[in-house]
PDB file of N, CA and C in Angstrom:
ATOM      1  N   UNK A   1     117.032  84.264-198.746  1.00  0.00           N
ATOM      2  CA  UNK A   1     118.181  83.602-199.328  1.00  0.00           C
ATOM      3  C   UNK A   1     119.309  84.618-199.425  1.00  0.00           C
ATOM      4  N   UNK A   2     120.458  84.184-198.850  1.00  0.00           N
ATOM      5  CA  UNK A   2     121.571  85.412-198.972  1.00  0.00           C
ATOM      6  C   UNK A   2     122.162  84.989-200.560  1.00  0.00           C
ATOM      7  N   UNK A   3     123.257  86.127-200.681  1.00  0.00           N
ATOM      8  CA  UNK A   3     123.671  85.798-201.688  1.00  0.00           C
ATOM      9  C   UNK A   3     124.401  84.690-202.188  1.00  0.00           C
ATOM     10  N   UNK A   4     124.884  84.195-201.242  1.00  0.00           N
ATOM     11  CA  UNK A   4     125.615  82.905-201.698  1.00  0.00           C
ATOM     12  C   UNK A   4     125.248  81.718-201.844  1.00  0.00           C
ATOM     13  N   UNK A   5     124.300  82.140-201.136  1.00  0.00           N
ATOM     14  CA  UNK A   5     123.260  80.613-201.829  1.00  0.00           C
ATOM     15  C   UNK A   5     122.746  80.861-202.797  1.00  0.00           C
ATOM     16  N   UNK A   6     121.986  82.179-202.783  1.00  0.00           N
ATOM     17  CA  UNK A   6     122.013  82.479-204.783  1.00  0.00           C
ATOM     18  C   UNK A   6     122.660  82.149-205.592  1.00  0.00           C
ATOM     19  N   UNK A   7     124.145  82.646-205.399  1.00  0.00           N
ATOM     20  CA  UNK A   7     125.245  82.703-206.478  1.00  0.00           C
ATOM     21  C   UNK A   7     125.369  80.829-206.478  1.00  0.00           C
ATOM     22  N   UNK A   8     125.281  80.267-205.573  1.00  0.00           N
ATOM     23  CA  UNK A   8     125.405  78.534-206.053  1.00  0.00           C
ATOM     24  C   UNK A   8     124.367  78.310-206.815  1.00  0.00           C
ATOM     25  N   UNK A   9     123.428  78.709-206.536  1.00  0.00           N
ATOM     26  CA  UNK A   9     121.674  78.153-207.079  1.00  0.00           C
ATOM     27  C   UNK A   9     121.869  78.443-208.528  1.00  0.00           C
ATOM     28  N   UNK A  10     122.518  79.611-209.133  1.00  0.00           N
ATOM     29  CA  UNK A  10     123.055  80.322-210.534  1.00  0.00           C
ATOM     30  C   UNK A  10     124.072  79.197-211.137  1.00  0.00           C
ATOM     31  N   UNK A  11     125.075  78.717-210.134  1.00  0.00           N
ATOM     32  CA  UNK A  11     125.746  78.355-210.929  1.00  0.00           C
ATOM     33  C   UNK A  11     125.614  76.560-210.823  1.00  0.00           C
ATOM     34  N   UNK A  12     124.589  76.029-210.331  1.00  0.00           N
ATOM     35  CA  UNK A  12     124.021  74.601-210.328  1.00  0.00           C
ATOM     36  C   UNK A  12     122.775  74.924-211.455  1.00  0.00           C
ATOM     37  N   UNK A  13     122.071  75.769-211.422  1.00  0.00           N
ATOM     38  CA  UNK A  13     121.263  75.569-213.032  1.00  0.00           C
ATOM     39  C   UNK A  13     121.805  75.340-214.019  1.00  0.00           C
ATOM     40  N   UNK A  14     123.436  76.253-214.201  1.00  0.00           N
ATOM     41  CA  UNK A  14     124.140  75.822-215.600  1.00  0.00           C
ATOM     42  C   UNK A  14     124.462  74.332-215.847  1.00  0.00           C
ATOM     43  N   UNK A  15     123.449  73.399-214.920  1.00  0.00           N
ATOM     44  CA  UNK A  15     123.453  72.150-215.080  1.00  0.00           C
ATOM     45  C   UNK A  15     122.477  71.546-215.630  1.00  0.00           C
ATOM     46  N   UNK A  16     121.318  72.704-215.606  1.00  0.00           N
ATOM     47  CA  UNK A  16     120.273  72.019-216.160  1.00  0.00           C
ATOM     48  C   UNK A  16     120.238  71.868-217.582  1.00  0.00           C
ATOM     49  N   UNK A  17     121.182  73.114-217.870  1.00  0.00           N
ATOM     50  CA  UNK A  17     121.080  73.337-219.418  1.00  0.00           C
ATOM     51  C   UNK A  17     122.431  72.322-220.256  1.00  0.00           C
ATOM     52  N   UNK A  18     123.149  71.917-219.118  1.00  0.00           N
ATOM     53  CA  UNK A  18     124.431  70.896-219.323  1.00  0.00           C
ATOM     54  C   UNK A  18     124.166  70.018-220.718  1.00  0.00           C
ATOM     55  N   UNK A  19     123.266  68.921-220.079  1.00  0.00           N
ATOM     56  CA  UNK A  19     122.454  67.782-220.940  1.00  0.00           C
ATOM     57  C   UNK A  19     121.751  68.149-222.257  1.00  0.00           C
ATOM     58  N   UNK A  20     121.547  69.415-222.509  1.00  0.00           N
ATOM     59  CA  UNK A  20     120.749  70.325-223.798  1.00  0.00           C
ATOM     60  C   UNK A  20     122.420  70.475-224.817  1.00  0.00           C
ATOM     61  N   UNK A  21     123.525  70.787-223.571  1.00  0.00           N
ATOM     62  CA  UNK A  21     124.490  71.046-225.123  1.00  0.00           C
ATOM     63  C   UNK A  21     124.846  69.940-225.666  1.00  0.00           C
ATOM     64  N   UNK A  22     125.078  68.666-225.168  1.00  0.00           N
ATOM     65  CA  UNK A  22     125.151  67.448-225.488  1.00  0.00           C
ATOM     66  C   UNK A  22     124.817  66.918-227.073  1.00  0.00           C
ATOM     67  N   UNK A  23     123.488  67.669-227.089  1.00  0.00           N
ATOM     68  CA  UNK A  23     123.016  67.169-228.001  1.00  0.00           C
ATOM     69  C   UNK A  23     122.605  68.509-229.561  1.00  0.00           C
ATOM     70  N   UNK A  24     123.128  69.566-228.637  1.00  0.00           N
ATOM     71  CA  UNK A  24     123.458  70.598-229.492  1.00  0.00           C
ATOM     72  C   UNK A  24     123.747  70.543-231.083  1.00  0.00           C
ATOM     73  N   UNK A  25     122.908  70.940-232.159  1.00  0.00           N
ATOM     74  CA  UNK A  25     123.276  70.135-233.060  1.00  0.00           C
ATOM     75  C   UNK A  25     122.279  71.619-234.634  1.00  0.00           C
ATOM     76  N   UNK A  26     122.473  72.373-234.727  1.00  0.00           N
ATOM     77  CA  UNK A  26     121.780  73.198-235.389  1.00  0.00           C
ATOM     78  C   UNK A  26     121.060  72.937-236.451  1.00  0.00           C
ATOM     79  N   UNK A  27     121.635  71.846-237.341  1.00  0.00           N
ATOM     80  CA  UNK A  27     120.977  70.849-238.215  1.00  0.00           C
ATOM     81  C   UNK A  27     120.001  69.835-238.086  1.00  0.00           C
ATOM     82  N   UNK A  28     120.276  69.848-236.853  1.00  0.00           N
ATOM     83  CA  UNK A  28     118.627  69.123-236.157  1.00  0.00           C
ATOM     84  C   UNK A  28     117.945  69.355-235.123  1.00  0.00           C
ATOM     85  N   UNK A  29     117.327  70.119-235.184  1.00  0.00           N
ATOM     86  CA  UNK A  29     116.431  70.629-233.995  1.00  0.00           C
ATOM     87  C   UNK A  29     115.688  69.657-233.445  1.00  0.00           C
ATOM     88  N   UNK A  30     115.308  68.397-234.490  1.00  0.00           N
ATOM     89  CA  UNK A  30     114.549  67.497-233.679  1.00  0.00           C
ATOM     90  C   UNK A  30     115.181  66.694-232.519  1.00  0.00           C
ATOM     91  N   UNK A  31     116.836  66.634-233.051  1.00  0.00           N
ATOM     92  CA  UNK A  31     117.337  66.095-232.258  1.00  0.00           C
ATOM     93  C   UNK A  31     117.437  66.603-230.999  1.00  0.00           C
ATOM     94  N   UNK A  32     117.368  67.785-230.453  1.00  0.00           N
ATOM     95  CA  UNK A  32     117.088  68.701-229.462  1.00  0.00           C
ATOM     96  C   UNK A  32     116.176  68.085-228.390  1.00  0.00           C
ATOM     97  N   UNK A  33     114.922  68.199-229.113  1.00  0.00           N
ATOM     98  CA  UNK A  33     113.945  67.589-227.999  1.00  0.00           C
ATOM     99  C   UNK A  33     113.905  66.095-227.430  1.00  0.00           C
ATOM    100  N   UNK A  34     114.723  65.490-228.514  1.00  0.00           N
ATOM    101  CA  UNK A  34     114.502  63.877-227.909  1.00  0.00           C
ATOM    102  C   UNK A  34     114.901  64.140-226.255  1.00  0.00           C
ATOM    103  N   UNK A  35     115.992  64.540-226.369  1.00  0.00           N
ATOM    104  CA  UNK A  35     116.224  64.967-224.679  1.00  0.00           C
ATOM    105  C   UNK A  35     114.936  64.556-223.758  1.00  0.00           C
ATOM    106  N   UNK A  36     113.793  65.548-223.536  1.00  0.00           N
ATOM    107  CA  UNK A  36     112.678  64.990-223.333  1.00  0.00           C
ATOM    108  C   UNK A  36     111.825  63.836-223.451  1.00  0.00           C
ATOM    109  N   UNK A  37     111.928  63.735-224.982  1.00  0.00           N
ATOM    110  CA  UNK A  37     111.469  62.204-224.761  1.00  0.00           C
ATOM    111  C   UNK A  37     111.785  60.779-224.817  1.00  0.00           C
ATOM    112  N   UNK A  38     113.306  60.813-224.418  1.00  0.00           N
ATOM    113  CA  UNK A  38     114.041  60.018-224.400  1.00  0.00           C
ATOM    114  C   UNK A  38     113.927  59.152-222.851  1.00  0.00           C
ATOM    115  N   UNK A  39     114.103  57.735-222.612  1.00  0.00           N
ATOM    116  CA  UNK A  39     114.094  57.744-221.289  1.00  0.00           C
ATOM    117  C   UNK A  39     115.679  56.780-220.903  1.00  0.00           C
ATOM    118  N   UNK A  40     116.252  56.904-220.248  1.00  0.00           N
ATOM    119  CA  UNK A  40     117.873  56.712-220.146  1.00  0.00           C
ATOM    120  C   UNK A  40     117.780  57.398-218.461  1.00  0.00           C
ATOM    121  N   UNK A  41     119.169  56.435-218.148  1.00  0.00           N
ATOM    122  CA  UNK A  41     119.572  56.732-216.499  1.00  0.00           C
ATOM    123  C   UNK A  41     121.100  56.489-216.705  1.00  0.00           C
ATOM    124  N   UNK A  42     121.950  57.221-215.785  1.00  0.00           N
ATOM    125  CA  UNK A  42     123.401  57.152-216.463  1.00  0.00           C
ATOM    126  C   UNK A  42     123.810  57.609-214.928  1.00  0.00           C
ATOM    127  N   UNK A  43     124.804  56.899-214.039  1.00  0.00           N
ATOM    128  CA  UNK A  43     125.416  56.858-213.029  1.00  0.00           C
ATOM    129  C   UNK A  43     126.839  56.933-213.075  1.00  0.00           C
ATOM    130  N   UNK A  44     127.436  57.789-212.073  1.00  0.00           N
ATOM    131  CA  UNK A  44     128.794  58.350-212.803  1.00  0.00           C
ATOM    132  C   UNK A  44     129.580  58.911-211.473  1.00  0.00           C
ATOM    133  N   UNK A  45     130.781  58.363-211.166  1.00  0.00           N
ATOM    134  CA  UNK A  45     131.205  59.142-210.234  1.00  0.00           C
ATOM    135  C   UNK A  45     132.147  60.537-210.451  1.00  0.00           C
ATOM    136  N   UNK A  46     131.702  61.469-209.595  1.00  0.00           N
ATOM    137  CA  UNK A  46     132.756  62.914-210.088  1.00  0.00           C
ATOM    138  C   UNK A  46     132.980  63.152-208.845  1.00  0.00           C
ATOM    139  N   UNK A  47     134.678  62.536-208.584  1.00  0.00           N
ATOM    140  CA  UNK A  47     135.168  62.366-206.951  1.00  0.00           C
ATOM    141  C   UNK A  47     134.918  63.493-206.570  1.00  0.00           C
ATOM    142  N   UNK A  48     134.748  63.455-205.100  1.00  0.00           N
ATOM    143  CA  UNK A  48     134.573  62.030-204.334  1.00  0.00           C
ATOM    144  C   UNK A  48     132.723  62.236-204.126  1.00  0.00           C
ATOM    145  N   UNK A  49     132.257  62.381-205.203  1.00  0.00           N
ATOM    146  CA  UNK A  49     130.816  62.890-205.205  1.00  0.00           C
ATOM    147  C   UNK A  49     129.807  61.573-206.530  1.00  0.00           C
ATOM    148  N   UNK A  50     129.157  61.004-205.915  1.00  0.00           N
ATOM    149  CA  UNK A  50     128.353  60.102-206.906  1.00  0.00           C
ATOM    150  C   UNK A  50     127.307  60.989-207.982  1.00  0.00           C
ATOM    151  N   UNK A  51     127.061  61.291-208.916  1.00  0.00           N
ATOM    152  CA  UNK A  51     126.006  61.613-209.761  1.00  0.00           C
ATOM    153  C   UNK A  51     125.436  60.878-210.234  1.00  0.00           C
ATOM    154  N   UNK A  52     123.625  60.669-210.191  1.00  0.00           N
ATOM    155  CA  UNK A  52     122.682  59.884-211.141  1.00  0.00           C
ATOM    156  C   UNK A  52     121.983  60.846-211.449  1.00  0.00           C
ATOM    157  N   UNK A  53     121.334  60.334-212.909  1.00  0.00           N
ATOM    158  CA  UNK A  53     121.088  61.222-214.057  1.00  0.00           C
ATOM    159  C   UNK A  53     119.973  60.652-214.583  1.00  0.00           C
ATOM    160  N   UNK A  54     118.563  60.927-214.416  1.00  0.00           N
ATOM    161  CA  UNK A  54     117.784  60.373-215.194  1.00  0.00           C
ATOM    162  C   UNK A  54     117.109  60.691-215.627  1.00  0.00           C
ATOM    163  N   UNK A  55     116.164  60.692-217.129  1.00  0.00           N
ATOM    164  CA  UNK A  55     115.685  61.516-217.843  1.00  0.00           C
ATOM    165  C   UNK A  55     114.072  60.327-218.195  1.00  0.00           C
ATOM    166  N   UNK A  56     112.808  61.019-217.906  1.00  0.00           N
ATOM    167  CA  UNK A  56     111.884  60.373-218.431  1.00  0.00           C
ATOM    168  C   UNK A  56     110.873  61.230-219.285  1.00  0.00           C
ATOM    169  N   UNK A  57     109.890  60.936-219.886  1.00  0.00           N
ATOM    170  CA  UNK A  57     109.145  61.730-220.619  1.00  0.00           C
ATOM    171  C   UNK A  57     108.565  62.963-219.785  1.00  0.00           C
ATOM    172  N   UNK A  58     109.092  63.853-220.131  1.00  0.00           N
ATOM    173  CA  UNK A  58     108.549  64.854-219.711  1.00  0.00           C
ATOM    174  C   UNK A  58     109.466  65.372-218.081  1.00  0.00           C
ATOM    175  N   UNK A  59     110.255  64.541-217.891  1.00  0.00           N
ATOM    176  CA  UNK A  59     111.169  64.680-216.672  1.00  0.00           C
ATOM    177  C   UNK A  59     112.976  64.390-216.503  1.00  0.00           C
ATOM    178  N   UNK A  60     113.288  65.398-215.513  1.00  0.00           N
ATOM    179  CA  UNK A  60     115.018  65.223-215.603  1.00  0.00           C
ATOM    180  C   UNK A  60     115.034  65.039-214.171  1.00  0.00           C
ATOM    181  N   UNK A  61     115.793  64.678-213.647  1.00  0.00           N
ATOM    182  CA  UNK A  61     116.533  64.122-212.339  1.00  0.00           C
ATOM    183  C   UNK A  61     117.904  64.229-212.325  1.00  0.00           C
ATOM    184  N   UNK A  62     118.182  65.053-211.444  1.00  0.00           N
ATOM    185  CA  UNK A  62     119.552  64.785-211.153  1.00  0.00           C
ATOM    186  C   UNK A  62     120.086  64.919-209.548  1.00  0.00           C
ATOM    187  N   UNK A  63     120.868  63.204-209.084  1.00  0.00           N
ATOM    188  CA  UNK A  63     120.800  63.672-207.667  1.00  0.00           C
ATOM    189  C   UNK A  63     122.631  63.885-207.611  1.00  0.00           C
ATOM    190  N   UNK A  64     122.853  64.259-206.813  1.00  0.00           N
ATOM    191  CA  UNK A  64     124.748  64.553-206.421  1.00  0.00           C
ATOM    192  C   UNK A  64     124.826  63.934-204.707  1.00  0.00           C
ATOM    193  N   UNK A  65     125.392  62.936-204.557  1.00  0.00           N
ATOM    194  CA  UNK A  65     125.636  62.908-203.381  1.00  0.00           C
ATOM    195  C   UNK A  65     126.980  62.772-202.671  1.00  0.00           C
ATOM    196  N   UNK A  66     127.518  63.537-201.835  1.00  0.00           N
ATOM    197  CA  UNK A  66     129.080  64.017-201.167  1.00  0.00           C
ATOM    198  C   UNK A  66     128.916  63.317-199.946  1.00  0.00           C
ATOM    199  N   UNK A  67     129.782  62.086-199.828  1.00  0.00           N
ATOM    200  CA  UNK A  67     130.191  61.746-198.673  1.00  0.00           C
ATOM    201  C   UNK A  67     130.368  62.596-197.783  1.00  0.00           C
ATOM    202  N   UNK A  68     130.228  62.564-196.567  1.00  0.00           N
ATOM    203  CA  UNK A  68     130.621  63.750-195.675  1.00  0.00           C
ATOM    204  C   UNK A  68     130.364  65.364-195.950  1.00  0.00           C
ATOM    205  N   UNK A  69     129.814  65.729-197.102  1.00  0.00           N
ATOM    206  CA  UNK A  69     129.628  66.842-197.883  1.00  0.00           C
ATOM    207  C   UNK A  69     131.299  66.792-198.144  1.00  0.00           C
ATOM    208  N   UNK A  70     132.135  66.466-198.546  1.00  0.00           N
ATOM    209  CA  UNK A  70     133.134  66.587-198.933  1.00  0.00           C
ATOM    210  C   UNK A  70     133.149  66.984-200.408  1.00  0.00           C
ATOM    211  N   UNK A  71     133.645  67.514-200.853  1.00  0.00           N
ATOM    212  CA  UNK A  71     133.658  67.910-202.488  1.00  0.00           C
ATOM    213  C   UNK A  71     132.521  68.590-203.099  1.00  0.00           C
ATOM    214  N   UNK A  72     131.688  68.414-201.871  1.00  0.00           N
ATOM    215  CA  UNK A  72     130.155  69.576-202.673  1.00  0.00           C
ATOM    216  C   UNK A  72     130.572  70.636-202.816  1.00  0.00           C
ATOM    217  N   UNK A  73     129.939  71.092-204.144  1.00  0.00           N
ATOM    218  CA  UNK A  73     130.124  72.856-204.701  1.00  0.00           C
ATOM    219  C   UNK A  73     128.542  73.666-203.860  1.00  0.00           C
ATOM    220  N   UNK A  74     127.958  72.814-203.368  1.00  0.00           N
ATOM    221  CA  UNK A  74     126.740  73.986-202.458  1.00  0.00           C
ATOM    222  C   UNK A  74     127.200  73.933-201.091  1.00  0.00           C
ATOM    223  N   UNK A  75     126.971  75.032-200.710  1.00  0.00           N
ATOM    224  CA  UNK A  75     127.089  75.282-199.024  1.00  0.00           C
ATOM    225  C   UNK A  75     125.765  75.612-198.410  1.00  0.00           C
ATOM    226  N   UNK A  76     125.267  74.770-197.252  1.00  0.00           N
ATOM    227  CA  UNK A  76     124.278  75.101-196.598  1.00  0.00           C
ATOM    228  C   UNK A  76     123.251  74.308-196.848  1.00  0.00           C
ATOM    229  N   UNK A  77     122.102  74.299-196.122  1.00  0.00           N
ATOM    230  CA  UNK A  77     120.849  73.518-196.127  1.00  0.00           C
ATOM    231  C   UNK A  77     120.225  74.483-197.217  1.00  0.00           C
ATOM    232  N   UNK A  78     118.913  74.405-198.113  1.00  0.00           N
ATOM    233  CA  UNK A  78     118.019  75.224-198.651  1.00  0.00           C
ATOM    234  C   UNK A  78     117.261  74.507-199.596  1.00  0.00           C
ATOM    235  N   UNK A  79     116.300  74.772-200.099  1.00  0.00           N
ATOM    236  CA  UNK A  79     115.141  74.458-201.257  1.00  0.00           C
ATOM    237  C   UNK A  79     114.714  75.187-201.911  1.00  0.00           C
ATOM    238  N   UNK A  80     114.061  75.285-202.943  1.00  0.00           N
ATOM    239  CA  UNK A  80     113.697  76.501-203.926  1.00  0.00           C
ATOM    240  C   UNK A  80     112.977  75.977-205.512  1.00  0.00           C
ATOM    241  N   UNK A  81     112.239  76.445-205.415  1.00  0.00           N
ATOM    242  CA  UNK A  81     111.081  76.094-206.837  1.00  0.00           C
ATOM    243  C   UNK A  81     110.761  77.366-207.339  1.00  0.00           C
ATOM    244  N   UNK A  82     111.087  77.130-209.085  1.00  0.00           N
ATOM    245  CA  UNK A  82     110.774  77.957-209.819  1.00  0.00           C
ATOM    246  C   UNK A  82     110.339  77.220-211.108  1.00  0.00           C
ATOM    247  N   UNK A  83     109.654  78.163-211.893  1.00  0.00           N
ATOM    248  CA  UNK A  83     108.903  77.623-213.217  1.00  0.00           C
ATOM    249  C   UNK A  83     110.296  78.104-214.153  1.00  0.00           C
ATOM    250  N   UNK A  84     110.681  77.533-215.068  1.00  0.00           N
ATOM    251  CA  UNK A  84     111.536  77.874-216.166  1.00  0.00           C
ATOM    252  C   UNK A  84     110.403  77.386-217.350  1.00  0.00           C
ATOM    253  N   UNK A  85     110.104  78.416-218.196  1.00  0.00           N
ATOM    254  CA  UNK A  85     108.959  78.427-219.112  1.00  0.00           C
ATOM    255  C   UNK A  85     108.019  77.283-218.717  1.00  0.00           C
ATOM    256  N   UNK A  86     107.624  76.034-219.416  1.00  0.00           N
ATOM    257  CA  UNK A  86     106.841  74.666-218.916  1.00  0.00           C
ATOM    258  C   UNK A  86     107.011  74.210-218.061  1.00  0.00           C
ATOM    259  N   UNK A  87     108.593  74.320-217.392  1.00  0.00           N
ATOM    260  CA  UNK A  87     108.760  72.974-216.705  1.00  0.00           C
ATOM    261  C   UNK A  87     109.156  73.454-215.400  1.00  0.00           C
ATOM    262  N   UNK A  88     108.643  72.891-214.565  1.00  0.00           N
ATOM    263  CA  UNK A  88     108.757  73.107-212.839  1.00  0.00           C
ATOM    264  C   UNK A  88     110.162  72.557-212.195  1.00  0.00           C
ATOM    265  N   UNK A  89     111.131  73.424-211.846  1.00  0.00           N
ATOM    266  CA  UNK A  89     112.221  73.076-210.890  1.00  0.00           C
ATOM    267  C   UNK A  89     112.536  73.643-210.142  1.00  0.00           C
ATOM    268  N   UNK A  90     112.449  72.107-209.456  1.00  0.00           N
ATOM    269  CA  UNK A  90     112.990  72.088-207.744  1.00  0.00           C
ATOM    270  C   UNK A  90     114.622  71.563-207.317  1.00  0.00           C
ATOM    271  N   UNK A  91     115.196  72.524-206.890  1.00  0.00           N
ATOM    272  CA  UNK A  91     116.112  72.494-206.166  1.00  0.00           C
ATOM    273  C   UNK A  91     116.244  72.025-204.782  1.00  0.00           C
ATOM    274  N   UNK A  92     117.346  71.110-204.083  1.00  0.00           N
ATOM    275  CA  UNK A  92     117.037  70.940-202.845  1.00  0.00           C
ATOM    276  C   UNK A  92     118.467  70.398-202.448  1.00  0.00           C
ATOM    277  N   UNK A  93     118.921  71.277-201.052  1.00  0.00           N
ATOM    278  CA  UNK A  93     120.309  70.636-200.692  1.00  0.00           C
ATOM    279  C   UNK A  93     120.427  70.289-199.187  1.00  0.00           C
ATOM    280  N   UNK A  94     121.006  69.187-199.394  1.00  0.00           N
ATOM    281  CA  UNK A  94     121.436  69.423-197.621  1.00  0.00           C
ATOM    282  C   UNK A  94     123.227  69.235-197.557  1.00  0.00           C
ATOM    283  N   UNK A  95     123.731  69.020-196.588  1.00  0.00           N
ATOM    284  CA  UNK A  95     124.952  68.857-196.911  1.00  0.00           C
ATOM    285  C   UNK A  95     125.790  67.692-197.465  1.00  0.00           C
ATOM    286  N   UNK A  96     124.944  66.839-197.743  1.00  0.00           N
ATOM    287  CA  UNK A  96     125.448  65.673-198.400  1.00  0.00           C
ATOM    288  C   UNK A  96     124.885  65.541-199.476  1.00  0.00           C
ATOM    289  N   UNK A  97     123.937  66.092-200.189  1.00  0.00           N
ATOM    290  CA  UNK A  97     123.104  65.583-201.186  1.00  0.00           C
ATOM    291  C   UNK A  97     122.615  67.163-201.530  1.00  0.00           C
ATOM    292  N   UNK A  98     122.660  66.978-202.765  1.00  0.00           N
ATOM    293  CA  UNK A  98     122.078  67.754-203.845  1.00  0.00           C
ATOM    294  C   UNK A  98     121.274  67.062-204.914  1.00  0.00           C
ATOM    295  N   UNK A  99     119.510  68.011-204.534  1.00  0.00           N
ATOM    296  CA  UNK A  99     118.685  67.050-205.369  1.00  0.00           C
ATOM    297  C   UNK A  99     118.141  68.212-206.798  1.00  0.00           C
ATOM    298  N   UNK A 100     118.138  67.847-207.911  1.00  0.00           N
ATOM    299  CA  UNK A 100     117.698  68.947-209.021  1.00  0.00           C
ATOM    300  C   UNK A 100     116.560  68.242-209.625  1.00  0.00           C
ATOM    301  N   UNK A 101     115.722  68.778-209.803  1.00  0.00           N
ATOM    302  CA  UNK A 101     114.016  67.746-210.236  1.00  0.00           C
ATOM    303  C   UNK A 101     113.425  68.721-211.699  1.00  0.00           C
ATOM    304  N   UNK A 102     113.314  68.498-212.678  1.00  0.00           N
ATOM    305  CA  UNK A 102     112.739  68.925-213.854  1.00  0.00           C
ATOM    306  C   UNK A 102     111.571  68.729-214.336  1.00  0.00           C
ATOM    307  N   UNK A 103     109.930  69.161-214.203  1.00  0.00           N
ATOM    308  CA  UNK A 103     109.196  68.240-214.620  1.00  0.00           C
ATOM    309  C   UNK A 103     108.516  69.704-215.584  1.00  0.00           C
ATOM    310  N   UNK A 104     108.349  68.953-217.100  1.00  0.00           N
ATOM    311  CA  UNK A 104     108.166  69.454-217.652  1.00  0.00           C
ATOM    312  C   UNK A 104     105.555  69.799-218.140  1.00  0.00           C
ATOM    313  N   UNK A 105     105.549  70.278-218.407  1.00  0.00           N
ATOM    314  CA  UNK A 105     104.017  70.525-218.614  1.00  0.00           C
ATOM    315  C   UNK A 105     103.563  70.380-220.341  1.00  0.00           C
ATOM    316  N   UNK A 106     102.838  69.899-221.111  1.00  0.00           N
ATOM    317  CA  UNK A 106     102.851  70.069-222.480  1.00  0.00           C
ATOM    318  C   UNK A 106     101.715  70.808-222.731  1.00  0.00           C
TER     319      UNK A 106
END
């Protein structure tokens, strides 16, 4: 992996943690985890790029798809799996689509 597909891969995780500030809340930590066990799907366009968003027990989804790759922030084909403490994510791009997969372990 050169660096610039690194440096995207760095700055598309600060997506994973996106949906966590949302609910950011220091007075309730419980409210924190519902995240997880909440189940909700939320579709959204961020021109000229579609985002769906879906969250199930124990899992996050998020796909991005760029007409033409037009407006995508990744460059290049690539895939990549890593453990972030419990939960297994997979990254995956091609030039039209950006796929982010969260599955968590208890």
């Amino acid at each position: 992996m050169n660096i610039r597909s690194l440096l995207a891969a760095l700055v598309l995780l600060g997506g994973v943690h996106a949906p966590l500030a949302v609910f950011a809340d220091d007075d309730d930590h419980e409210r924190k985890r519902k995240w997880w066990r909440a189940e909700w799907r939320e579709d959204y366009w961020n021109r000229p790029c579609e985002v769906k968003l879906e969250s199930k027990r124990g899992e996050f989804k998020r796909e991005v798809k760029c007409k033409d790759g037009i407006g995508a922030d990744w460059r290049g084909e690539w895939k990549e799996e890593f453990w972030d403490g419990p939960c297994k994510v997979t990254l995956e791009a091609t030039r039209e689509e950006f796929k982010e997969e969260v599955k968590c372990e208890r």
